[in-house]
Protein backbone atom coordinates (compact mmCIF):
# COMPACT_ATOMS: atom_id res chain seq x y z
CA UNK A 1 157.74 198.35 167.86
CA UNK A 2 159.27 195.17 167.54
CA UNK A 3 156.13 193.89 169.32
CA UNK A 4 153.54 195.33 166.26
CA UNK A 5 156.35 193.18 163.78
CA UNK A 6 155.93 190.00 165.75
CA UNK A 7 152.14 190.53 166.04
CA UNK A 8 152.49 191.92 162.38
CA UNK A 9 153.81 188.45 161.13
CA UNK A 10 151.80 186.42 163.18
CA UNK A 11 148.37 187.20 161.53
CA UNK A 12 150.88 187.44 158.30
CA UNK A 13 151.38 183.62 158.95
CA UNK A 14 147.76 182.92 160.13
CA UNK A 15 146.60 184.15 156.80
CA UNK A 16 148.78 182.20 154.62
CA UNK A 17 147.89 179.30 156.46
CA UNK A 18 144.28 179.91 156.46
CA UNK A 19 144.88 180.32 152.15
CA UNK A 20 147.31 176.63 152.36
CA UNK A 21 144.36 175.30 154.69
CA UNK A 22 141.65 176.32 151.88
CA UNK A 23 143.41 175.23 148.93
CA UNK A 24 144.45 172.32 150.59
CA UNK A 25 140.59 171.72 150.26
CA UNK A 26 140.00 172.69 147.03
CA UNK A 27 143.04 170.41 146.22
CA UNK A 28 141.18 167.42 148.13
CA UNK A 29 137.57 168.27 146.66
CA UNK A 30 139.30 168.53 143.10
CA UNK A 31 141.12 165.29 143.64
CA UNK A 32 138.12 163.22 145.01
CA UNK A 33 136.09 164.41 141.99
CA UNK A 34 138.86 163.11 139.66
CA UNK A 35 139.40 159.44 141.60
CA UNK A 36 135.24 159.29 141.39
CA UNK A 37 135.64 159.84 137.77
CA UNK A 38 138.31 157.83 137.23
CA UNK A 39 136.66 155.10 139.09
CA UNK A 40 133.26 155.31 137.41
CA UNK A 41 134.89 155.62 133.83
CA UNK A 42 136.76 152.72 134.46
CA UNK A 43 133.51 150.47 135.76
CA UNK A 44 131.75 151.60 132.63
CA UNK A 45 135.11 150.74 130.66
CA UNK A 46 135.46 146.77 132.30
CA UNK A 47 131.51 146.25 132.17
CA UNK A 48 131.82 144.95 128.73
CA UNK A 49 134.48 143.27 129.13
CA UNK A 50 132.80 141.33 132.35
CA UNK A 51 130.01 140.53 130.11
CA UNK A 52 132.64 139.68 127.31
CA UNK A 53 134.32 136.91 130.08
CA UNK A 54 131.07 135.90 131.59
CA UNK A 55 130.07 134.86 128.15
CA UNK A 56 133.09 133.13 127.47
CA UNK A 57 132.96 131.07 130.88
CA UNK A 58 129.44 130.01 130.25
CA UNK A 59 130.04 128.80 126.53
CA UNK A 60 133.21 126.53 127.95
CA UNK A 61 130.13 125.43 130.28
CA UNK A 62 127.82 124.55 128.31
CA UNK A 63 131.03 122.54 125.97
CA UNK A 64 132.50 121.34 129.10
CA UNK A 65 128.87 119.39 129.72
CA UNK A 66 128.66 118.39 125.63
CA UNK A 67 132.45 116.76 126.04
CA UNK A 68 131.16 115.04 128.64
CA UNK A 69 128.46 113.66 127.05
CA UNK A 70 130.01 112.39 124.33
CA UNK A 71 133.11 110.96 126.40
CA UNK A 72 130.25 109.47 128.39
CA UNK A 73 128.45 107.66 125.27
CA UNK A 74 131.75 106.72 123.83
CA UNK A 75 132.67 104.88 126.73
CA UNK A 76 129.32 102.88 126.99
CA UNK A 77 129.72 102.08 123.35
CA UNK A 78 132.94 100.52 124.33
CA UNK A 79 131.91 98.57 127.59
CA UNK A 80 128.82 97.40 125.53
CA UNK A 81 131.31 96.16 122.86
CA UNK A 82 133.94 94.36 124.82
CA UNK A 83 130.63 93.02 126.17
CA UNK A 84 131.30 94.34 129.52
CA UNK A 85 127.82 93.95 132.38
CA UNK A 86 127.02 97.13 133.37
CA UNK A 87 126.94 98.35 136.99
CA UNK A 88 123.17 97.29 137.53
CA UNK A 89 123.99 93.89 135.95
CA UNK A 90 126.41 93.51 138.34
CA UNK A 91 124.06 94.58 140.91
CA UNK A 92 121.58 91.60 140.01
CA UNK A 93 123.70 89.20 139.62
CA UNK A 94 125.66 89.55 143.27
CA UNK A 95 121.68 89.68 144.65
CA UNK A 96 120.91 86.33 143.14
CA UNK A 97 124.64 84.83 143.98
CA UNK A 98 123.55 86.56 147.57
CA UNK A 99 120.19 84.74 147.77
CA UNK A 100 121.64 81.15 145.90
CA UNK A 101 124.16 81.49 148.60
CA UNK A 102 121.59 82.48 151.58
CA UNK A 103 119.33 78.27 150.22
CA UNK A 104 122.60 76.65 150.27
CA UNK A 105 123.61 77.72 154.09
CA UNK A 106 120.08 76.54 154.52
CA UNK A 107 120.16 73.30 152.89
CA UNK A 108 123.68 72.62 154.66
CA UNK A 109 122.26 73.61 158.45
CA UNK A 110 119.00 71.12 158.06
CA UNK A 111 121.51 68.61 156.71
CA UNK A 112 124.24 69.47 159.77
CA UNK A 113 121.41 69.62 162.14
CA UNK A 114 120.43 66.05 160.92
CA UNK A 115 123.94 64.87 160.82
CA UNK A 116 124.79 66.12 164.10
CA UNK A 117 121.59 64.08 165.24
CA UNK A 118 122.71 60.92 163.45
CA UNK A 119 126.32 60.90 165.20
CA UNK A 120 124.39 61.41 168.69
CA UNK A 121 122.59 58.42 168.06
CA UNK A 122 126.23 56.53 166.63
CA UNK A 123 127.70 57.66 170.08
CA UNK A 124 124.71 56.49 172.40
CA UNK A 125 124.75 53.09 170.52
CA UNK A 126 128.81 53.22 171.31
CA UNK A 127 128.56 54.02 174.37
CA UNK A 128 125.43 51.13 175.10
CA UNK A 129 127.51 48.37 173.73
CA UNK A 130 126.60 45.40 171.51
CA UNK A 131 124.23 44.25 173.62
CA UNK A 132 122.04 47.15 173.37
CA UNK A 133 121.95 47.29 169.62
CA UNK A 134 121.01 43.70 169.56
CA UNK A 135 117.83 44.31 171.38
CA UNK A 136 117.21 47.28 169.53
């Protein structure tokens, strides 16, 4: 007898847990629906407000490049009015110093070249005596 109880409340407990087991996946089912929902409401809910942002970030864009410009012209009005040269100005100028500078090495080596040839000769004539240069 106390053999048919135990078996008794074994398949008692089996079914109960068989019931917990199945609601447990109703439960989880239920749930999983809800969290979809929840998720897709709330995608539908932020998309305007993503296009509401993205709009926003492109207009400060689009005024970031206008400010700018303007700071841009402003400060070329200013350099032209202070009477500033401007970068390519610049550029020209340190080409033609480059180029001035490049004839006057030039001008100096000849001359050096000829001047080192004139003190040769002022040495040998030293060196030959006064004798030398008299015949010369």
């Amino acid at each position: 007898m106390f053999e048919k109880q135990v078996e008794s409340v074994t398949e008692f407990t089996k079914a109960r847990i068989e019931e917990a087991q199945e609601n447990l996946r109703k439960v989880q089912k239920q749930v999983t629906k809800a969290v979809q929902r929840f998720v897709d409401e709330g995608s539908e809910r932020l998309a305007p407000g993503r296009e509401r942002i993205e709009g926003l970030v492109e207009k400060a864009r689009g005024n970031w490049e206008e400010i700018e410009s303007q700071i841009s012209t402003q400060v070329t009005e200013v350099v032209n009015a202070l009477g500033l040269p401007t970068a390519n100005q610049v550029d020209e100028l340190s080409r033609r110093v480059d180029k001035i500078a490049k004839k006057v090495n030039s001008l100096l080596g000849s001359k050096a070249s000829s001047n080192g040839t004139a003190k040769a000769s002022a040495a040998r004539r030293k060196a030959e005596g006064p004798a030398v240069r008299a015949a010369s």
